[in-house]
C-alpha atoms as a PDB file:
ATOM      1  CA  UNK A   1     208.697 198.355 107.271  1.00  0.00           C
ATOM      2  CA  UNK A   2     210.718 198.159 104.061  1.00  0.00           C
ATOM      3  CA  UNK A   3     213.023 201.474 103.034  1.00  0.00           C
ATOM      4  CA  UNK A   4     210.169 201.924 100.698  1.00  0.00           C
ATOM      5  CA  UNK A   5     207.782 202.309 103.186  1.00  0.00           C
ATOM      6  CA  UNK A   6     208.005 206.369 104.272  1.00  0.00           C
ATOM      7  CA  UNK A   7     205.773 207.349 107.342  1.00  0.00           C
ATOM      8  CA  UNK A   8     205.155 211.108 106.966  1.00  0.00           C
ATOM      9  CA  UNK A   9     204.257 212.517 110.506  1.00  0.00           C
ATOM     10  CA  UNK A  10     203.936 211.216 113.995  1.00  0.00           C
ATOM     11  CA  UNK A  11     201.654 212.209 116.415  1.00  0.00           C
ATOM     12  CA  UNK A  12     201.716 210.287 120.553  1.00  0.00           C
ATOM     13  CA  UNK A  13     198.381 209.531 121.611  1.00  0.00           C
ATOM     14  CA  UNK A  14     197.418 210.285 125.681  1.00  0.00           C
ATOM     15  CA  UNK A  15     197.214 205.650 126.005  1.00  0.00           C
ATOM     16  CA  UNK A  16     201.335 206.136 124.508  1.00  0.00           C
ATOM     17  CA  UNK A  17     200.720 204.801 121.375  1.00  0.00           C
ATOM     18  CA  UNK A  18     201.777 206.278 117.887  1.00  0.00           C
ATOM     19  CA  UNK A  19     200.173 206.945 115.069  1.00  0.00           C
ATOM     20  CA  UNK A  20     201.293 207.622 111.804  1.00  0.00           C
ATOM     21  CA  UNK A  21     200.874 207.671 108.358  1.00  0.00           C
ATOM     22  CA  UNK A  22     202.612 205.260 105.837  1.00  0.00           C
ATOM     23  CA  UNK A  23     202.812 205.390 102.048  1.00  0.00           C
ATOM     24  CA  UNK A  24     203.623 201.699 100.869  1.00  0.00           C
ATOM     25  CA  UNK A  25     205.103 201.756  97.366  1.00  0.00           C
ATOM     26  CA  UNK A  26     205.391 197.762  97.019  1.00  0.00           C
ATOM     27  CA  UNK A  27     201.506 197.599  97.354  1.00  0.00           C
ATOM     28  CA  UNK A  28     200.335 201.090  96.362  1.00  0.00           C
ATOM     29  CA  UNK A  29     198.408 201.832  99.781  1.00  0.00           C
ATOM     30  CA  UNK A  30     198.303 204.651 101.921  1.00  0.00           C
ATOM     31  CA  UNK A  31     197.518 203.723 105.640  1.00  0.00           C
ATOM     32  CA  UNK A  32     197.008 205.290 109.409  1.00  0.00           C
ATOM     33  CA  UNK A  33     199.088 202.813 111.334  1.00  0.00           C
ATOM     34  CA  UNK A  34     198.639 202.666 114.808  1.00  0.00           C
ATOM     35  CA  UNK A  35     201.571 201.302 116.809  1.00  0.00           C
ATOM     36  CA  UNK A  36     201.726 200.591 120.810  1.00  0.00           C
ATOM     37  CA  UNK A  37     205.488 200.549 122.237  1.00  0.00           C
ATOM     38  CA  UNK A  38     204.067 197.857 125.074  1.00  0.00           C
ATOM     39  CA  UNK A  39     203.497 194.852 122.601  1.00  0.00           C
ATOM     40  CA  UNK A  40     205.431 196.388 119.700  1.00  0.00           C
ATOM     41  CA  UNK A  41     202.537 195.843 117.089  1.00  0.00           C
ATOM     42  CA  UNK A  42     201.513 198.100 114.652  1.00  0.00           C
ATOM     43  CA  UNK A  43     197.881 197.763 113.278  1.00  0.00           C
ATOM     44  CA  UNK A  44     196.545 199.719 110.172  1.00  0.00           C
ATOM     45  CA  UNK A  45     193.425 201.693 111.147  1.00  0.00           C
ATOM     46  CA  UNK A  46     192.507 202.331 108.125  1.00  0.00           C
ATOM     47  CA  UNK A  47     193.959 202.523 104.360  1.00  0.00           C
ATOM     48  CA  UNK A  48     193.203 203.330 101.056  1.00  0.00           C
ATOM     49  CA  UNK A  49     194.715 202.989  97.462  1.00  0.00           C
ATOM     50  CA  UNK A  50     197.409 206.147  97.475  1.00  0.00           C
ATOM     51  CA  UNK A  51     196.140 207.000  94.152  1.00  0.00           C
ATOM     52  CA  UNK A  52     193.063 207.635  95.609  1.00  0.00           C
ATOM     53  CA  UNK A  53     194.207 209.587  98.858  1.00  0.00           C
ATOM     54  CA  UNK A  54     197.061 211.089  97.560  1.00  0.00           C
ATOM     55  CA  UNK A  55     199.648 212.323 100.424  1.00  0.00           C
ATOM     56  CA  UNK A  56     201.405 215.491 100.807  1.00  0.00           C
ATOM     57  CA  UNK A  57     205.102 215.068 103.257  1.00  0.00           C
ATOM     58  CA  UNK A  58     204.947 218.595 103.949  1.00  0.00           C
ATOM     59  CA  UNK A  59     201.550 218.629 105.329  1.00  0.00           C
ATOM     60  CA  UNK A  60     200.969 217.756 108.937  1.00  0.00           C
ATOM     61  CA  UNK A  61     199.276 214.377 110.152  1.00  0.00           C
ATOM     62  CA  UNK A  62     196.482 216.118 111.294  1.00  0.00           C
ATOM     63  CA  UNK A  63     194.979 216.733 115.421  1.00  0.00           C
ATOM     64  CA  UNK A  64     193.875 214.387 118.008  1.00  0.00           C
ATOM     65  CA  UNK A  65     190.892 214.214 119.716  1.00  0.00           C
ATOM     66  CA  UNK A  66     192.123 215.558 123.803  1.00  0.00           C
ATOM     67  CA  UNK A  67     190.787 211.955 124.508  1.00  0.00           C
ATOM     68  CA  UNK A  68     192.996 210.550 121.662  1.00  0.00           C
ATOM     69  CA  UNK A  69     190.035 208.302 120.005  1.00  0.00           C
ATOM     70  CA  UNK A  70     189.569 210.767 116.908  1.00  0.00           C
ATOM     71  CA  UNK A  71     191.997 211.864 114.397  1.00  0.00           C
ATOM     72  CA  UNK A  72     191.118 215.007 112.176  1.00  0.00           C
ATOM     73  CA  UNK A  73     193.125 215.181 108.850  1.00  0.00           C
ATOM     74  CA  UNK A  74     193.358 216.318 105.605  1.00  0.00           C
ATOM     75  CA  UNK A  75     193.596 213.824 102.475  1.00  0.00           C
ATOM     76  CA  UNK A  76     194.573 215.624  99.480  1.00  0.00           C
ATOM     77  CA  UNK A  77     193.744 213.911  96.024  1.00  0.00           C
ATOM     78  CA  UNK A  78     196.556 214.663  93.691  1.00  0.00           C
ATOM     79  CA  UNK A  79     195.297 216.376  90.367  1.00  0.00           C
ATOM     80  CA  UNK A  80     196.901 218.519  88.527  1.00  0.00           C
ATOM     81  CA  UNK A  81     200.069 218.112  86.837  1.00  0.00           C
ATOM     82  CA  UNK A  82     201.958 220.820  88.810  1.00  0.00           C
ATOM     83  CA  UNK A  83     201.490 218.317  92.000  1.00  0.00           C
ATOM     84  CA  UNK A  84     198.631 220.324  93.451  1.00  0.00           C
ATOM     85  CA  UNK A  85     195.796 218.901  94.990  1.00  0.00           C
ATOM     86  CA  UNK A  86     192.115 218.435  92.994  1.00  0.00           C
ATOM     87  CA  UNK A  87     190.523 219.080  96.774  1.00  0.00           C
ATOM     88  CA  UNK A  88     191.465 218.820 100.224  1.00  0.00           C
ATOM     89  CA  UNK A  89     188.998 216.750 102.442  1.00  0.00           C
ATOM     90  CA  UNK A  90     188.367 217.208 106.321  1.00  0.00           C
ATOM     91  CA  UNK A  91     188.296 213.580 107.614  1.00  0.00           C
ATOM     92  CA  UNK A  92     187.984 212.104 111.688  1.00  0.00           C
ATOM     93  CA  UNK A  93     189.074 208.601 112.191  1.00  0.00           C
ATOM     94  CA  UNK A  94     187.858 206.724 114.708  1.00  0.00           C
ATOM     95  CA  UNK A  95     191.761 205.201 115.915  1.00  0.00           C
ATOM     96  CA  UNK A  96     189.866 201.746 116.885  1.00  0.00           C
ATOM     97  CA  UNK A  97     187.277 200.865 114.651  1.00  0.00           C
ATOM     98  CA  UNK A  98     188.661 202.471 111.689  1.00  0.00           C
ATOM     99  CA  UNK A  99     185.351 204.200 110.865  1.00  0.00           C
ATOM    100  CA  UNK A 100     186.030 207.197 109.364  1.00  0.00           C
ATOM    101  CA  UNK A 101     183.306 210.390 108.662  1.00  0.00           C
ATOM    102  CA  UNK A 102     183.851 213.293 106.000  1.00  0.00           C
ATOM    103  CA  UNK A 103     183.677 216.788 108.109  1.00  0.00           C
ATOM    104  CA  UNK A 104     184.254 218.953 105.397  1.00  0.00           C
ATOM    105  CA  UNK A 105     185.122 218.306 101.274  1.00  0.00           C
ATOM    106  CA  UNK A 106     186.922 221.297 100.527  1.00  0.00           C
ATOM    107  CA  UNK A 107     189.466 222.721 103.175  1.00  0.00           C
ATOM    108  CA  UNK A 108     192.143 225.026 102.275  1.00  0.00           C
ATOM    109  CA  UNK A 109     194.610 224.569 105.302  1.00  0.00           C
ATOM    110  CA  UNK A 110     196.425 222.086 107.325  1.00  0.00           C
ATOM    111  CA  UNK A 111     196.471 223.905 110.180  1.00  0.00           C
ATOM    112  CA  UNK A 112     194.270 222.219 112.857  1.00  0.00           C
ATOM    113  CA  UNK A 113     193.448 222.397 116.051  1.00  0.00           C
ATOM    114  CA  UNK A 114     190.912 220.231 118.085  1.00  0.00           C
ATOM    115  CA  UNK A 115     190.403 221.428 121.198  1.00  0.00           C
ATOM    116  CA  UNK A 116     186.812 222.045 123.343  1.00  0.00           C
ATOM    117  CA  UNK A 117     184.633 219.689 121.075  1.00  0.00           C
ATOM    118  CA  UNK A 118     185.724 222.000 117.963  1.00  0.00           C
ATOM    119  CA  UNK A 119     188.288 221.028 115.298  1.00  0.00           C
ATOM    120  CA  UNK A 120     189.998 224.930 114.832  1.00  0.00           C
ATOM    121  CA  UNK A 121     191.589 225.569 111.457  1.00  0.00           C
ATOM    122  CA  UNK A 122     193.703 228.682 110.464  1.00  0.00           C
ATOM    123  CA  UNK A 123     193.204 230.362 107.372  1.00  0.00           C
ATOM    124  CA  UNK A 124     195.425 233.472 106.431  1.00  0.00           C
ATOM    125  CA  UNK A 125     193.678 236.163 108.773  1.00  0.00           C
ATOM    126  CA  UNK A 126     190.603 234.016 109.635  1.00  0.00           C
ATOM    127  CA  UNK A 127     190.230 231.108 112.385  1.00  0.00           C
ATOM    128  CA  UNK A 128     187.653 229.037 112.197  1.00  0.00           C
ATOM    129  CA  UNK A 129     185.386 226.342 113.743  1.00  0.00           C
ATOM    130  CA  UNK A 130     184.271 222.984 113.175  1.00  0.00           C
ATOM    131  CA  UNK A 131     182.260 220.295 114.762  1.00  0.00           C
ATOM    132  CA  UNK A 132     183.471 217.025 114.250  1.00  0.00           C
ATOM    133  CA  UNK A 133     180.037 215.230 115.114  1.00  0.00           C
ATOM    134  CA  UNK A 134     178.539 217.351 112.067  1.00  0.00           C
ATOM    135  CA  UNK A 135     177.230 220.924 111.504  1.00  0.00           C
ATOM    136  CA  UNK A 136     178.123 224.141 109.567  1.00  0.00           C
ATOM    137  CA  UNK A 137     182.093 225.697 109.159  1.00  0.00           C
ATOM    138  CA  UNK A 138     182.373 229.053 111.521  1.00  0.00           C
ATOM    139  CA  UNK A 139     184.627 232.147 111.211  1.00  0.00           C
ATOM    140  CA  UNK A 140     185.083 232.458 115.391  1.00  0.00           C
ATOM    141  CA  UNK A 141     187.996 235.190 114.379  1.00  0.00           C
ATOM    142  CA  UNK A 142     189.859 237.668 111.726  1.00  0.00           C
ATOM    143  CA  UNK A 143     193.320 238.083 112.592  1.00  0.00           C
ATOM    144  CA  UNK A 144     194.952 241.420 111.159  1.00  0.00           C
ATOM    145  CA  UNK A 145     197.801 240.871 110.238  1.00  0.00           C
ATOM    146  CA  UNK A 146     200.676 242.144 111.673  1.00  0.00           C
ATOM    147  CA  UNK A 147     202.227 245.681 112.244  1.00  0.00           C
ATOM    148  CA  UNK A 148     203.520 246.668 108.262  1.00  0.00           C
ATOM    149  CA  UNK A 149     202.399 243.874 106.554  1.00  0.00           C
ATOM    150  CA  UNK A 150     199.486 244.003 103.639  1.00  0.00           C
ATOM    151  CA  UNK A 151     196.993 241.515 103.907  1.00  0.00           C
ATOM    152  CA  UNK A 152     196.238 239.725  99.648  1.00  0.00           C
END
């Protein structure tokens, strides 16, 4: 990894391996790199051109599957000329085949959650649900907020 190489977020998988994501400036790629502290390797799971991705460093990585085989996270593309994002896309990676599957195109939050079969995202005063083998978006909850404060 060169000094131009920034990884943005690291998450430990339950097998002790890490995953994170890398924004290469040299060759203009944004990758998931997988990397196992046994052998030392690092493997990229998957990447795309950055201009196509985009990548936000104050945005999480994303949540792992319990079984740590899935990734959920959210790819913003960059769009405006403020630095906000066109959309925000809901994507599960597969951490070893490198398939990847579009759960949702337009997400609003980077809070996630998967946890019981359900990817969980937070929303202001709403939580909602998520299956990540395919299905509709669910409000499970509103959350008032709290004592004194005025909901937008």
């Amino acid at each position: 990894m060169s000094e131009r190489d920034v990884a943005a977020a690291l998450v430990w998988t339950p097998a002790g391996e890490l995953v994170f994501r890398q924004l290469s400036w040299l060759d203009r790629r944004d990758k998931l790199m997988l990397w196992s502290p046994k052998t030392g390797e690092a493997r990229v799971v998957v990447q795309r051109p950055a201009e196509e991705w985009g990548i936000h460093y104050d945005s999480p990585l994303g949540t792992l599957e319990p079984n740590g085989k899935r990734l959920a996270l959210v790819y913003a593309r960059p769009g405006s000329r403020l630095g906000l994002a066109r959309n925000r896309e809901l994507w599960a990676v597969d951490l070893r085949t490198g398939s990847r599957r579009l759960l949702y195109p337009d997400i609003w939050t980077d809070e996630l959650l998967w946890r019981d079969g359900r990817i969980y995202l937070k929303e202001r005063n709403n939580l909602w649900s998520l299956s990540p083998d395919g299905g509709r978006l669910r409000r499970e909850s509103y959350l008032p907020p709290p004592e004194g404060v005025r909901s937008p």
